[in-house]
C-alpha atoms as a PDB file:
ATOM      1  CA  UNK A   1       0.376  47.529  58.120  1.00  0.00           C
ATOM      2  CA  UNK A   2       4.252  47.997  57.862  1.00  0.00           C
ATOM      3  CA  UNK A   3       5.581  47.398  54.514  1.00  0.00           C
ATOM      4  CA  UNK A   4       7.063  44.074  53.774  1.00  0.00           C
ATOM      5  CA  UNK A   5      10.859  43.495  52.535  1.00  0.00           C
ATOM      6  CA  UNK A   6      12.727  40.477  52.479  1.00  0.00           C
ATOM      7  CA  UNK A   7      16.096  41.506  53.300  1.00  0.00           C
ATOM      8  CA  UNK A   8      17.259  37.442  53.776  1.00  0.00           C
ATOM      9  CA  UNK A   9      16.992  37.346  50.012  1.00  0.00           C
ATOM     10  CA  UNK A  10      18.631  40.840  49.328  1.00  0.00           C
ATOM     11  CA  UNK A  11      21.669  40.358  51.831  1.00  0.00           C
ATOM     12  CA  UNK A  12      21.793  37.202  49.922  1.00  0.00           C
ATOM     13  CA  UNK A  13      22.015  38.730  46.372  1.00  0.00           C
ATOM     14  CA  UNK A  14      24.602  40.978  47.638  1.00  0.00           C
ATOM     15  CA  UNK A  15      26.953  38.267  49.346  1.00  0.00           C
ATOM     16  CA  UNK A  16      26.755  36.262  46.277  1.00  0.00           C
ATOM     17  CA  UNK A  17      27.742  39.173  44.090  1.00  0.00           C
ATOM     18  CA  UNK A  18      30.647  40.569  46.777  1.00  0.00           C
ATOM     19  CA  UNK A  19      32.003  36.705  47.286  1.00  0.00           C
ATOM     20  CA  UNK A  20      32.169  36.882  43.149  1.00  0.00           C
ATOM     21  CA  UNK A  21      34.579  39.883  43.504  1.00  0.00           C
ATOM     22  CA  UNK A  22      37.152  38.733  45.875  1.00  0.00           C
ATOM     23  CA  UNK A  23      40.098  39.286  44.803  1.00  0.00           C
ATOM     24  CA  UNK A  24      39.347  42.100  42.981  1.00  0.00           C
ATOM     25  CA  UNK A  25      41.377  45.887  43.501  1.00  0.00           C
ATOM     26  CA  UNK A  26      40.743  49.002  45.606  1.00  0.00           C
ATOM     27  CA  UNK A  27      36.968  49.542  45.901  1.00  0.00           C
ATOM     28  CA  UNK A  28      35.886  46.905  43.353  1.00  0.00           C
ATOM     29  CA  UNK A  29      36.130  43.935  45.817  1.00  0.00           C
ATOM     30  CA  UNK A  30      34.190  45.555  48.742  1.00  0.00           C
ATOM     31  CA  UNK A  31      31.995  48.687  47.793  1.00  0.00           C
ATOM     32  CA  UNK A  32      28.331  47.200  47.264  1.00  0.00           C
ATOM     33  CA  UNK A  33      27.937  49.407  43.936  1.00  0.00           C
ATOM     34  CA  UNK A  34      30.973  49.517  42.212  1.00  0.00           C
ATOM     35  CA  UNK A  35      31.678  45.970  42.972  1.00  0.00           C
ATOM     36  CA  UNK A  36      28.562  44.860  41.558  1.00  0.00           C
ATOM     37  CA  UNK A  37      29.330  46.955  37.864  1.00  0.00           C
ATOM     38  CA  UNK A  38      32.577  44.909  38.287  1.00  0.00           C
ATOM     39  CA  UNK A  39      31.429  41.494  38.759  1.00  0.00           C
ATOM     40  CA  UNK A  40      28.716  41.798  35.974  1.00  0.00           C
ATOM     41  CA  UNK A  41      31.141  43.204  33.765  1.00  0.00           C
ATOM     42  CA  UNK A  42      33.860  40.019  33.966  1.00  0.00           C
ATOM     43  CA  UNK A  43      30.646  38.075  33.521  1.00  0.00           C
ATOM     44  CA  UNK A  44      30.032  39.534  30.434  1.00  0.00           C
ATOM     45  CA  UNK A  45      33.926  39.049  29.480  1.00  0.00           C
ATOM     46  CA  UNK A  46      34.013  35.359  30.287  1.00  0.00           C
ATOM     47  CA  UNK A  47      31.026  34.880  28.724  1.00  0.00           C
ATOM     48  CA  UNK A  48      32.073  36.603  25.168  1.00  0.00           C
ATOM     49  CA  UNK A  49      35.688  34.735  25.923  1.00  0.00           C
ATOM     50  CA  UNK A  50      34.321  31.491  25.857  1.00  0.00           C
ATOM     51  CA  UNK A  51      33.664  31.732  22.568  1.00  0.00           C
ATOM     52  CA  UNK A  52      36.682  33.711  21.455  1.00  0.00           C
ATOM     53  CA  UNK A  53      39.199  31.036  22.838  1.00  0.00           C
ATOM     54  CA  UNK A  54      37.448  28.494  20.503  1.00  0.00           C
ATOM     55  CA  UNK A  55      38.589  31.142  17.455  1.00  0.00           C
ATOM     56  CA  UNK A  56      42.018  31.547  19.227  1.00  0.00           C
ATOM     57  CA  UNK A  57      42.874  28.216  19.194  1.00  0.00           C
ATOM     58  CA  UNK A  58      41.647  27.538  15.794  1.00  0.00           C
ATOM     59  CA  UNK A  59      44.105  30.146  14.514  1.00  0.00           C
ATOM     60  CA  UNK A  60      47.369  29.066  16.889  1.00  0.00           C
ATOM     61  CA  UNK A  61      46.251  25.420  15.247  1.00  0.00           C
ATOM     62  CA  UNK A  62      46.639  26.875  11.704  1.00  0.00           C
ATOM     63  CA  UNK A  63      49.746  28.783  12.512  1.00  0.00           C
ATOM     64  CA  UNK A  64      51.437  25.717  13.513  1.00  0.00           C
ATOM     65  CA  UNK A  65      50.416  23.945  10.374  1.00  0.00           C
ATOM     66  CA  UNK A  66      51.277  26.335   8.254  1.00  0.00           C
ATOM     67  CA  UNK A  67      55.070  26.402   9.575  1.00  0.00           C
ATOM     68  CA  UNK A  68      54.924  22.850   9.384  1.00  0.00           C
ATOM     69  CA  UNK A  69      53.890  22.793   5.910  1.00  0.00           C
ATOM     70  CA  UNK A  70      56.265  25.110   5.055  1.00  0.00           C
ATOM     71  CA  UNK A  71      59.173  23.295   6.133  1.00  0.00           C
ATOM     72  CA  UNK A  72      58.440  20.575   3.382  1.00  0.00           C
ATOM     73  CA  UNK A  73      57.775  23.151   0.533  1.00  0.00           C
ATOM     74  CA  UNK A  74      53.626  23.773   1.278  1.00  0.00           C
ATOM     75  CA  UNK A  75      51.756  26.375   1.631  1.00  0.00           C
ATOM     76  CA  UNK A  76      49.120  26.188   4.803  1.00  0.00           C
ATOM     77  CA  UNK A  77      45.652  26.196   2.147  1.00  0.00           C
ATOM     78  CA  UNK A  78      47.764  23.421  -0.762  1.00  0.00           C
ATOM     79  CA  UNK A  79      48.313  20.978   2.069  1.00  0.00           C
ATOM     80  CA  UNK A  80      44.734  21.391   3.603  1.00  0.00           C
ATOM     81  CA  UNK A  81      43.517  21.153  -0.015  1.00  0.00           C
ATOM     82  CA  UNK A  82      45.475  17.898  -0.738  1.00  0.00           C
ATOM     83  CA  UNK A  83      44.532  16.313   2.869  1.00  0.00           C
ATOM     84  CA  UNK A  84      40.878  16.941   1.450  1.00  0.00           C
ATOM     85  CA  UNK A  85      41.613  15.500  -1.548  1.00  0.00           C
ATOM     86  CA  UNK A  86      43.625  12.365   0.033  1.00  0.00           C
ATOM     87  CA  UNK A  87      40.460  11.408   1.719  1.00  0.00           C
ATOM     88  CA  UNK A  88      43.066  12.003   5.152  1.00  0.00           C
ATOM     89  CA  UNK A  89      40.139  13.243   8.209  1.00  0.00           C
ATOM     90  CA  UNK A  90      42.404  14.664  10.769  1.00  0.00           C
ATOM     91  CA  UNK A  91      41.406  18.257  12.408  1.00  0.00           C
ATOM     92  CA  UNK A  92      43.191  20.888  12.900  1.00  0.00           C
ATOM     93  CA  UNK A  93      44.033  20.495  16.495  1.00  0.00           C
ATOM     94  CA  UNK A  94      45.622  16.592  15.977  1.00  0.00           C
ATOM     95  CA  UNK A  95      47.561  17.860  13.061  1.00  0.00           C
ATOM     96  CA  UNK A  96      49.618  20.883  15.349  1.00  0.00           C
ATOM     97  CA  UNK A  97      49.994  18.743  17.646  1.00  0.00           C
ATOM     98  CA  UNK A  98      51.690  16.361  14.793  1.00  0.00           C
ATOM     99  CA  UNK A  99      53.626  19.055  13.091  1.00  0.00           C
ATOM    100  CA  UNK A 100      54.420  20.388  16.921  1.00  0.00           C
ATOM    101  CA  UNK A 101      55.816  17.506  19.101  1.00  0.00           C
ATOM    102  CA  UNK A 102      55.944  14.620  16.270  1.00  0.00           C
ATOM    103  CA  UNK A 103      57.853  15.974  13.260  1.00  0.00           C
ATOM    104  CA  UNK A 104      58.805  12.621  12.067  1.00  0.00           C
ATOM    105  CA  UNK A 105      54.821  11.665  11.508  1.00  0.00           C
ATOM    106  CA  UNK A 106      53.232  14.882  10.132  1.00  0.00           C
ATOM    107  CA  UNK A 107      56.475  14.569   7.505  1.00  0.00           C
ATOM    108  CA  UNK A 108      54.974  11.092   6.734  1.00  0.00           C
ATOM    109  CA  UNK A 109      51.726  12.762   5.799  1.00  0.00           C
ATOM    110  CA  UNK A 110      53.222  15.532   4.005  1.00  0.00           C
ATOM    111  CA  UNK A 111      55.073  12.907   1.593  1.00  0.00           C
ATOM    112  CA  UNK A 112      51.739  10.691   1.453  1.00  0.00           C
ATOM    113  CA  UNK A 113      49.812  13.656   0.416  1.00  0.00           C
ATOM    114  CA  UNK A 114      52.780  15.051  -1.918  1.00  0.00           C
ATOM    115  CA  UNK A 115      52.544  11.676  -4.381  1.00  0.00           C
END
């Protein structure tokens, strides 16, 4: 009896993977094997990056704080520490925004928290 292999399924595999690396350079967007290392390499990339752009923004939001702080005489951790102590439950990301685009109301927090 000839031996059995389901090449629907395997061309499949491989068109899935090859259609994942268009775009790609040179030999990585249409050599079976290296295209393949390629693709489940950016995988593993955007899947570790996911997670990273959570800590990236986290720290942009804290930069941005920290200069807006600044500007009224606090340090980044004194004006977290007084929010916390205010009882005032904004996160990070609302107050960057606030000390980015609305000067005029994260100054209005500063001074509440300040008294």
């Amino acid at each position: 009896m000839p031996r059995s292999v389901n090449s629907v399924a395997s061309r499949a595999r491989r068109k899935k993977v090859m259609k994942m690396s268009k775009g790609y350079f040179g030999r990585r967007k249409n050599v079976w094997t290296v295209a393949k290392n390629a693709v489940e390499k950016g995988l593993q990339y955007s899947y570790r990056d996911r997670r990273n752009k959570k800590r990236n923004f986290r720290s942009l939001w804290i930069q941005r704080i920290n200069a807006g702080a600044r500007q009224h005489g606090l340090s980044y951790s004194a004006f977290m520490g007084l929010l916390k102590k205010e009882g005032i439950e904004l996160n990070r990301k609302v107050l960057a925004d606030l000390a980015m685009n609305h000067p005029d109301a994260f100054k209005a927090i500063v001074t509440r928290v300040k008294k």
